[in-house]
Structures are given as structure tokens and as C-alpha cells.
C-alpha atoms as a PDB file:
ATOM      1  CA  UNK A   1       0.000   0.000   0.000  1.00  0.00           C
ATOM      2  CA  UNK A   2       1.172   3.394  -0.932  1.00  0.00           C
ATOM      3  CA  UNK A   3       1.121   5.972   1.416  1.00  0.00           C
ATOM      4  CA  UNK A   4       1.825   9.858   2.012  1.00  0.00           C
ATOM      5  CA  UNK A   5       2.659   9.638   5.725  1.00  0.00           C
ATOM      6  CA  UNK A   6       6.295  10.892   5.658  1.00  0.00           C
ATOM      7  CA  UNK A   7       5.252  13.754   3.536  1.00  0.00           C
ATOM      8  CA  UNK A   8       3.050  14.860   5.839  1.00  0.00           C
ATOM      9  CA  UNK A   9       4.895  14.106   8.993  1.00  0.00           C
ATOM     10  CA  UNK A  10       7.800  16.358   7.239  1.00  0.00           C
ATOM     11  CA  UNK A  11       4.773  19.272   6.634  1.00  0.00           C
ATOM     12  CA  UNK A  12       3.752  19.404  10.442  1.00  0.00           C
ATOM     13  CA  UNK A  13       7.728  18.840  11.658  1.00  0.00           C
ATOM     14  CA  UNK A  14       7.207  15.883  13.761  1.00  0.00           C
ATOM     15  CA  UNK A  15       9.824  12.923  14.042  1.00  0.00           C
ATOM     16  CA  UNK A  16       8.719   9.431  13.843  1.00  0.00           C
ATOM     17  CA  UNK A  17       9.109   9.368  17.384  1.00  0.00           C
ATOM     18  CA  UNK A  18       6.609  12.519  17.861  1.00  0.00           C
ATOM     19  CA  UNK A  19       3.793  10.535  15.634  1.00  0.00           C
ATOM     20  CA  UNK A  20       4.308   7.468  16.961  1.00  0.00           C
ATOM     21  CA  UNK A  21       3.589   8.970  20.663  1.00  0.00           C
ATOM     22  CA  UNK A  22       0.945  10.927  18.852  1.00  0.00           C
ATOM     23  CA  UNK A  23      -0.692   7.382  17.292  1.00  0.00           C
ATOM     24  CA  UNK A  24      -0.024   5.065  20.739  1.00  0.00           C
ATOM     25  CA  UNK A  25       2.363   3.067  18.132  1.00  0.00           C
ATOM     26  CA  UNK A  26       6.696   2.270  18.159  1.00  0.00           C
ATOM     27  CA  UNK A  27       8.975   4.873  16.094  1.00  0.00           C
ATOM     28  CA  UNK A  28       9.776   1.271  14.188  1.00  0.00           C
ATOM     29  CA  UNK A  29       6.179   0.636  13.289  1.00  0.00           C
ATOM     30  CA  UNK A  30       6.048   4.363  11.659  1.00  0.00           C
ATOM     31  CA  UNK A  31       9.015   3.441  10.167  1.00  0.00           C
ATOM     32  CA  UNK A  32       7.879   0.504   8.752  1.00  0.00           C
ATOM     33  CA  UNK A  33       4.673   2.085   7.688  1.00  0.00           C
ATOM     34  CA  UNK A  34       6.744   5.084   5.642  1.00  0.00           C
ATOM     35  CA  UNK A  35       8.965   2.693   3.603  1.00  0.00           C
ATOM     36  CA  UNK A  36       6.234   0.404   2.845  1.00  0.00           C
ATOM     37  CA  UNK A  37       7.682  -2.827   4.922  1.00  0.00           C
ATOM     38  CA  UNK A  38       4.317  -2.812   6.852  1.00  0.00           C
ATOM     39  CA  UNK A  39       0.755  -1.735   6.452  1.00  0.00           C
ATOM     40  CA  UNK A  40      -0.800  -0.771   8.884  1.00  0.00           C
ATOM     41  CA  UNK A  41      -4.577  -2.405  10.462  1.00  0.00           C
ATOM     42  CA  UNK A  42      -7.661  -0.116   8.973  1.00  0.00           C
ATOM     43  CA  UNK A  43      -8.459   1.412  12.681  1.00  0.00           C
ATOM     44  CA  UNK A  44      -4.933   2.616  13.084  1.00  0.00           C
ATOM     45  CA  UNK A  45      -4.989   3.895   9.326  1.00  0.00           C
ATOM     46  CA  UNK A  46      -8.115   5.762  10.077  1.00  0.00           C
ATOM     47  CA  UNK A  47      -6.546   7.131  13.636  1.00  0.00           C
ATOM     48  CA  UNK A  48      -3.630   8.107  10.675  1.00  0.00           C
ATOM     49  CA  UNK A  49      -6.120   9.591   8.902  1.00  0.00           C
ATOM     50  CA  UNK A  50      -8.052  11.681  11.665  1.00  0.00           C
ATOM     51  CA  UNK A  51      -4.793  12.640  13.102  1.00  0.00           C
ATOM     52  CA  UNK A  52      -3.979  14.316   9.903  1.00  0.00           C
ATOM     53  CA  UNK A  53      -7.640  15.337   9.167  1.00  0.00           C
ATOM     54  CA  UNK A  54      -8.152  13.775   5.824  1.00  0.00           C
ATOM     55  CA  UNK A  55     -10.267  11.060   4.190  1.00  0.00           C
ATOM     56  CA  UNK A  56      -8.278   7.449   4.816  1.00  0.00           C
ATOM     57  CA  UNK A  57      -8.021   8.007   0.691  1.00  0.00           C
ATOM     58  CA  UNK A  58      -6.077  11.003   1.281  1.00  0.00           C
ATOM     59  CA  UNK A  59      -3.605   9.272   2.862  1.00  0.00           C
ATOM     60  CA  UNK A  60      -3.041   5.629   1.699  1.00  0.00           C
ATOM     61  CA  UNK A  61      -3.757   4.464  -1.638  1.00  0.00           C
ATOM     62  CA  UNK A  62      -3.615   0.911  -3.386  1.00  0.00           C
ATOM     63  CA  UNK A  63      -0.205   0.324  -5.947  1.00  0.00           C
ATOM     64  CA  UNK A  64      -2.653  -1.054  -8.481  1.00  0.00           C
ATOM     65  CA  UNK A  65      -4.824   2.039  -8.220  1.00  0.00           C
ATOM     66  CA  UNK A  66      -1.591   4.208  -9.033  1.00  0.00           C
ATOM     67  CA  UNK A  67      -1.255   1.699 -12.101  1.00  0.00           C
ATOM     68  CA  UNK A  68      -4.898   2.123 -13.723  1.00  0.00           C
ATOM     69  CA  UNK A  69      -3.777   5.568 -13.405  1.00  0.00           C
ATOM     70  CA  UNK A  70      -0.738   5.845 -15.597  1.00  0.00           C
ATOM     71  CA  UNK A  71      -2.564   3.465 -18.721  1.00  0.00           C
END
């Protein structure tokens, strides 16, 4: 799953570390989220998602949905 979660981390200037106290999670599992090594369950993707107050869409999209996209 492709997501936008370092991007906005970077716009509000919080570390991993800050989100992950922010989301009740480890600085690995936001770590792991970002690079794409882990996705995360759907209620802590929407608690992503309300943090940041956008739509669940807005912040995690499917690598096939990029794909249909491009053709």
C-alpha cells in the first residue's frame, strides 16, 4: 500500500518518534509504515487519517490504483 505519511509528517515537523507517541504506536512501526515494509490495520490507518484530518483516501492508496492511473 502506498502511502503519504512521511510527507506529511515532514509538513507538520514531527519525528517518527513525535507521531508514533501521537498514534499510541513504536517509532519502528512508523518506520515501517513510511517505507512500505508494513501496512498498517484499517483502525490505526483511520486514527492516521483523523490525526492528519483527511479522508483514509487522502492518505493511503492501493499500488494497483496508481497503475490504472498511468494506462
Amino acid at each position: 500500500m502506498n502511502n503519504r505519511l512521511k510527507i506529511l509528517r515532514a509538513e507538520r515537523s514531527w519525528s517518527q518518534g513525535d507521531l508514533a507517541d501521537r498514534l499510541g504506536v513504536s517509532r519502528q512501526s512508523v518506520n515501517a509504515i513510511e517505507t512500505g515494509k508494513y501496512d498498517p490495520s484499517l483502525p490505526l490507518a483511520f486514527r492516521i487519517a483523523e490525526l492528519f484530518g483527511l479522508a483514509i483516501e487522502q492518505v493511503f492508496s492501493s499500488p494497483t490504483q496508481h497503475q490504472s492511473k498511468a494506462i
